[in-house]
C-alpha atoms as a PDB file:
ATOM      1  CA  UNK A   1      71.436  54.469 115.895  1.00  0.00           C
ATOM      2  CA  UNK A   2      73.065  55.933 118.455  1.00  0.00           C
ATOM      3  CA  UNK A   3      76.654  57.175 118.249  1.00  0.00           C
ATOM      4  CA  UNK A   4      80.702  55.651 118.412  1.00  0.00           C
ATOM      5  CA  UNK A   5      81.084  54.257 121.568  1.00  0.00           C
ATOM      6  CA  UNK A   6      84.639  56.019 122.587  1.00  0.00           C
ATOM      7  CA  UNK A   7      86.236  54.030 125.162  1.00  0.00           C
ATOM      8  CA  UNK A   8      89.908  54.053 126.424  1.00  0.00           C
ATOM      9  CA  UNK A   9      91.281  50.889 125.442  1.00  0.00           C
ATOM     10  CA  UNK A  10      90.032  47.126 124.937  1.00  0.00           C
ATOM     11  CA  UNK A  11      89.573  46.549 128.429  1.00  0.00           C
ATOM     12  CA  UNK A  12      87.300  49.091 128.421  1.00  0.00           C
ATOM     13  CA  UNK A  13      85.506  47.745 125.387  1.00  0.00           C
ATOM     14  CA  UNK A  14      85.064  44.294 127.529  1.00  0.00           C
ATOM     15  CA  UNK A  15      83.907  45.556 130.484  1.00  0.00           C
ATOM     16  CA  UNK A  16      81.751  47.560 128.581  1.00  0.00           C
ATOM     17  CA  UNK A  17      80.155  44.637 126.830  1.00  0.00           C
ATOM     18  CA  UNK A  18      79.802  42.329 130.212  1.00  0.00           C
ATOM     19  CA  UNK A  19      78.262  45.338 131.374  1.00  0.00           C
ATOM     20  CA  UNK A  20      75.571  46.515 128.788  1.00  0.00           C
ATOM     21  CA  UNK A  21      75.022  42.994 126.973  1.00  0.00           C
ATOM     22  CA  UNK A  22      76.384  39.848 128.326  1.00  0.00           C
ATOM     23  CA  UNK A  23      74.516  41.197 131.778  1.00  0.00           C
ATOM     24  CA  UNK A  24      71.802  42.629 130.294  1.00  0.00           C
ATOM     25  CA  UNK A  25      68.370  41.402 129.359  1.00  0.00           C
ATOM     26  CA  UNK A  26      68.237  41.710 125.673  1.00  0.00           C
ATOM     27  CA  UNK A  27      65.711  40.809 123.522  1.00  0.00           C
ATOM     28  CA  UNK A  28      64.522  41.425 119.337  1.00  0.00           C
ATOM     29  CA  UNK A  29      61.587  43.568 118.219  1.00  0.00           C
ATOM     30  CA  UNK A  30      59.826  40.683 117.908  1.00  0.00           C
ATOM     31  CA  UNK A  31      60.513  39.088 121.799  1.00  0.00           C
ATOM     32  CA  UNK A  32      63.103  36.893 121.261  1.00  0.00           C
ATOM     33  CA  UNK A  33      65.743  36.964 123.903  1.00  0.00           C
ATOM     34  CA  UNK A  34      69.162  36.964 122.900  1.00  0.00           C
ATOM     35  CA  UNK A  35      72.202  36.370 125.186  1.00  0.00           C
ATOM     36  CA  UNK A  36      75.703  37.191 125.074  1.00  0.00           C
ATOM     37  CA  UNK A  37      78.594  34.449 125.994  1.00  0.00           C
ATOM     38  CA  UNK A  38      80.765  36.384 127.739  1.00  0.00           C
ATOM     39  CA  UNK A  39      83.372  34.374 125.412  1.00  0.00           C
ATOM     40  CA  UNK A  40      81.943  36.022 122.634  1.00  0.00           C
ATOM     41  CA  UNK A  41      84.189  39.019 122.925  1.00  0.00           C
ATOM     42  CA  UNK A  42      86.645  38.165 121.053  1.00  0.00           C
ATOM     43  CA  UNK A  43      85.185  36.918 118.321  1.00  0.00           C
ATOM     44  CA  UNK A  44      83.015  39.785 117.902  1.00  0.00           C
ATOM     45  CA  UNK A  45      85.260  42.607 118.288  1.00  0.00           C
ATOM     46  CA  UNK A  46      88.677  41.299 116.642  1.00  0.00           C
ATOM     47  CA  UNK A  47      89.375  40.192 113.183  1.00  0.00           C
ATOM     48  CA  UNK A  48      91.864  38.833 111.191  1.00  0.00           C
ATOM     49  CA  UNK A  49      95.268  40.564 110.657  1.00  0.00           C
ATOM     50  CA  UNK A  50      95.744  39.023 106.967  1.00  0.00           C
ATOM     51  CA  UNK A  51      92.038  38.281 106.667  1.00  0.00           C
ATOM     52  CA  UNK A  52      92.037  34.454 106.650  1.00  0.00           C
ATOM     53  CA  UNK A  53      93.462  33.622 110.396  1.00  0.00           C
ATOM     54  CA  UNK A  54      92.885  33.654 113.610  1.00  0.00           C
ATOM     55  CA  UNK A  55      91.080  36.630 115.153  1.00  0.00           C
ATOM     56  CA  UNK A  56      94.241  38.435 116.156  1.00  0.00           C
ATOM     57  CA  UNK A  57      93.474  42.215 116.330  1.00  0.00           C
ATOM     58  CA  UNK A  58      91.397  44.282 118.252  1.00  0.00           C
ATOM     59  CA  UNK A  59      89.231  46.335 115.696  1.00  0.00           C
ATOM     60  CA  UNK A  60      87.645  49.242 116.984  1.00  0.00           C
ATOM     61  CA  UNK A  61      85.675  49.065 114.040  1.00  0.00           C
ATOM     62  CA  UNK A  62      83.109  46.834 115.753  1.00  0.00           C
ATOM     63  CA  UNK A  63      83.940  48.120 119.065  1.00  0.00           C
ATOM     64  CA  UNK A  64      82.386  51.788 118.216  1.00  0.00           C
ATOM     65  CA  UNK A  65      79.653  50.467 117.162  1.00  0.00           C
ATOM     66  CA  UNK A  66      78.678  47.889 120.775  1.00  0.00           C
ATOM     67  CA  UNK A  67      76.093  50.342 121.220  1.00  0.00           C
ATOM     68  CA  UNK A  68      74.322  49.827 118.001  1.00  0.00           C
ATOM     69  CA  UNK A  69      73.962  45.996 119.037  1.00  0.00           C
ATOM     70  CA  UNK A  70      70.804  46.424 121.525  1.00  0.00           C
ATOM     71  CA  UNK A  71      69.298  49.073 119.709  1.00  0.00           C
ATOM     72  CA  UNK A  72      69.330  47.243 116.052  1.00  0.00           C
ATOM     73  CA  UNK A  73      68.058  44.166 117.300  1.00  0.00           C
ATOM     74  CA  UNK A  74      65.192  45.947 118.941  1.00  0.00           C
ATOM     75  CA  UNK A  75      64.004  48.133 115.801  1.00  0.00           C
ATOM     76  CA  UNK A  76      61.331  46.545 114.077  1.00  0.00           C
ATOM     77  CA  UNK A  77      61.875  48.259 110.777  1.00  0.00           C
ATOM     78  CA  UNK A  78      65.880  47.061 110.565  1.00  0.00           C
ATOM     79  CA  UNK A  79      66.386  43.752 107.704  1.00  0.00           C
ATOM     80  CA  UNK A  80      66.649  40.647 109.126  1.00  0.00           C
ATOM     81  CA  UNK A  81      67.875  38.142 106.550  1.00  0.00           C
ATOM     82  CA  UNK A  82      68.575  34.329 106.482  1.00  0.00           C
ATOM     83  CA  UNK A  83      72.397  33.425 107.328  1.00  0.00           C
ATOM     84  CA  UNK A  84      74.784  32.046 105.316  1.00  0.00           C
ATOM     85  CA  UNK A  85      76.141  28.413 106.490  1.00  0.00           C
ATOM     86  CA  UNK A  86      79.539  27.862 104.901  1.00  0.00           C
ATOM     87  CA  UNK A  87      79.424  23.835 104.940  1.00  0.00           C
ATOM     88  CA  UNK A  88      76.846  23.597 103.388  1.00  0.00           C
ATOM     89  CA  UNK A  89      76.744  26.365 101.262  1.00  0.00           C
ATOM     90  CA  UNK A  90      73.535  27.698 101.393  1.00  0.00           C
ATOM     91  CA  UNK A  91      71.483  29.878 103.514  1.00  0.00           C
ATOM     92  CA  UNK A  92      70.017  28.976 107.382  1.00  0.00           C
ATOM     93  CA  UNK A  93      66.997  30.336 108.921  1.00  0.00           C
ATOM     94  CA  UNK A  94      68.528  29.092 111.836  1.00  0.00           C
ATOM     95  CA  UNK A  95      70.683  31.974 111.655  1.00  0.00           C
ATOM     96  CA  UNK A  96      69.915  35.355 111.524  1.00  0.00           C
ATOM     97  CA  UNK A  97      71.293  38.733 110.781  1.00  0.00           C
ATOM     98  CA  UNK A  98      70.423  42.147 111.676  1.00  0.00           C
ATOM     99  CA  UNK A  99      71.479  44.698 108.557  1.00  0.00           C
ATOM    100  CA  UNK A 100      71.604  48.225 110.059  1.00  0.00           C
ATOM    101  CA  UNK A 101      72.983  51.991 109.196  1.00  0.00           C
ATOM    102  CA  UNK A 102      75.894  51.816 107.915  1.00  0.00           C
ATOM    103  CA  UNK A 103      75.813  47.532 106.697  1.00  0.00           C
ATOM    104  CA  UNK A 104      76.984  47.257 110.209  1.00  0.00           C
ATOM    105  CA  UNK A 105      75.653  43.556 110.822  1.00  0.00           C
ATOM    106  CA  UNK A 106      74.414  41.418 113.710  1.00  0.00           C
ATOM    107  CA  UNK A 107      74.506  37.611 113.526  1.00  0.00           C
ATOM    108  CA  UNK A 108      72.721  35.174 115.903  1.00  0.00           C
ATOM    109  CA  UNK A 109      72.236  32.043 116.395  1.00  0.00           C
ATOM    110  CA  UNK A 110      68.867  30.497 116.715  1.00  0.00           C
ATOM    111  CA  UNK A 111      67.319  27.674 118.881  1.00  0.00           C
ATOM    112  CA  UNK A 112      64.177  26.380 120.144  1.00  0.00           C
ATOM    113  CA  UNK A 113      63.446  26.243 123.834  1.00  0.00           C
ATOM    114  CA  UNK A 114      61.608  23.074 125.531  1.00  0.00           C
ATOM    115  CA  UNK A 115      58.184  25.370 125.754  1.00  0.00           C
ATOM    116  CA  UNK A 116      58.597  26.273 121.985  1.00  0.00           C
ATOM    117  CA  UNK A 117      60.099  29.478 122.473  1.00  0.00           C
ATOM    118  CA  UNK A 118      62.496  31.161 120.509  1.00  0.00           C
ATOM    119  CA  UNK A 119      65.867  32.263 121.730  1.00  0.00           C
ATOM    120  CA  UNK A 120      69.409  33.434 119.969  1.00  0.00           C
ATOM    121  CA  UNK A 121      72.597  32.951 120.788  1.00  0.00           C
ATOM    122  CA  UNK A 122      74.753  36.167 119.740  1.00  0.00           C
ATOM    123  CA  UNK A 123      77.969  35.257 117.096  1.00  0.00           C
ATOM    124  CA  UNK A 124      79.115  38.068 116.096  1.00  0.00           C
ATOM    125  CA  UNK A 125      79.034  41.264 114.248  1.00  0.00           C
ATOM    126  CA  UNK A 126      81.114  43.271 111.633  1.00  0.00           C
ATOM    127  CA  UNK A 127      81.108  45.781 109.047  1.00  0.00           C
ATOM    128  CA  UNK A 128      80.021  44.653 105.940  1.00  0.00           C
ATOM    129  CA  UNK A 129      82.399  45.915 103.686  1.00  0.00           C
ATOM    130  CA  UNK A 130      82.486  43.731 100.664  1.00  0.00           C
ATOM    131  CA  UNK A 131      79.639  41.548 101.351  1.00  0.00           C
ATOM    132  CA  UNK A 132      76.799  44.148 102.167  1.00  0.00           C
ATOM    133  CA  UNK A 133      74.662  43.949  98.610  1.00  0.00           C
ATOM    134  CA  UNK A 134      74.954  39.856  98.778  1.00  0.00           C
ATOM    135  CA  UNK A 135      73.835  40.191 102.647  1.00  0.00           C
ATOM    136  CA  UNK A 136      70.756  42.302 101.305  1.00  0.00           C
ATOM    137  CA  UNK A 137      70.129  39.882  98.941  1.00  0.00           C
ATOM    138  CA  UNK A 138      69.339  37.183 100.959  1.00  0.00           C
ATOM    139  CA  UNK A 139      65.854  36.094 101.818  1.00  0.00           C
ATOM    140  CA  UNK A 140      64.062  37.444 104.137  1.00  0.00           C
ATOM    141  CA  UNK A 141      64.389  35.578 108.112  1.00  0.00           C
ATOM    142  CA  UNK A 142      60.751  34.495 109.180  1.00  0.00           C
ATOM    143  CA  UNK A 143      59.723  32.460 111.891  1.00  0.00           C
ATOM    144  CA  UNK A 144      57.678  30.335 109.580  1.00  0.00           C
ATOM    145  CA  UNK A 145      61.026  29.441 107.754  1.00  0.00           C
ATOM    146  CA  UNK A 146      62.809  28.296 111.071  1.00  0.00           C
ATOM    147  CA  UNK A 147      59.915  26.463 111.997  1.00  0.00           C
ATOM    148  CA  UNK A 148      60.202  24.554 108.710  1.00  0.00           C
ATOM    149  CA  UNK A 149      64.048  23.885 108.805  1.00  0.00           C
ATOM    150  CA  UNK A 150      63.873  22.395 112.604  1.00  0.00           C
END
């Protein structure tokens, strides 16, 4: 992976990632093309103060780490696992996340274009802390498995 990203301050961090990723032309090891809302920002790179509200502070945390996005989705050898959907309490294929060095984590968002194509819509992406060895746990992403829950 490559190393901390070390910027100034948060506006640095933003221009940063309109710069590298919501500009760029980003895709997984497998050719799936992943874009980045510039909107997306915020919910990627702050977190919750008491850990149940709004995203209300900026955590460098993730921010270092920006770099690590491109490059993780690209490896072929990094876990992809199924995502977890809240509602309805059970894992999505639609939804998949990238496991990297570190349980730094990638989520996306998955959808079908009109000529059958994959594409992902980036979420987010945190530091697994406390939820890394359930995260590992979880079954494997294939294409096969999306193809069967569309």
């Amino acid at each position: 992976m490559p190393t901390l990203l070390k910027l100034d301050d948060e506006g640095a961090y933003r221009q940063h990632y309109v710069r590298t990723l919501a500009r760029a032309v980003i895709t997984t090891h497998d050719g799936i093309r992943v874009y980045f809302g510039p909107d997306k920002f915020e919910h990627a790179f702050f977190e919750s103060s008491d850990r149940r509200g709004a995203d209300d502070i900026f955590s460098l945390v993730r921010a270092e780490r920006m770099d690590w996005i491109a490059a993780a989705l690209a490896d072929p050898n990094a876990l992809c696992v199924q995502g977890w959907d809240r509602q309805r309490e059970c894992h999505d294929p639609k939804r998949r996340v990238t496991v990297v060095v570190q349980d730094f984590v990638i989520v996306l968002a998955l959808s079908t274009k009109r000529d059958g194509t994959l594409k992902a819509n980036f979420i987010t992406c945190f530091k697994a802390e406390n939820s890394a060895v359930k995260i590992r746990q979880s079954p494997r992403w294939t294409r096969e498995a999306y193809d069967n829950a569309i």
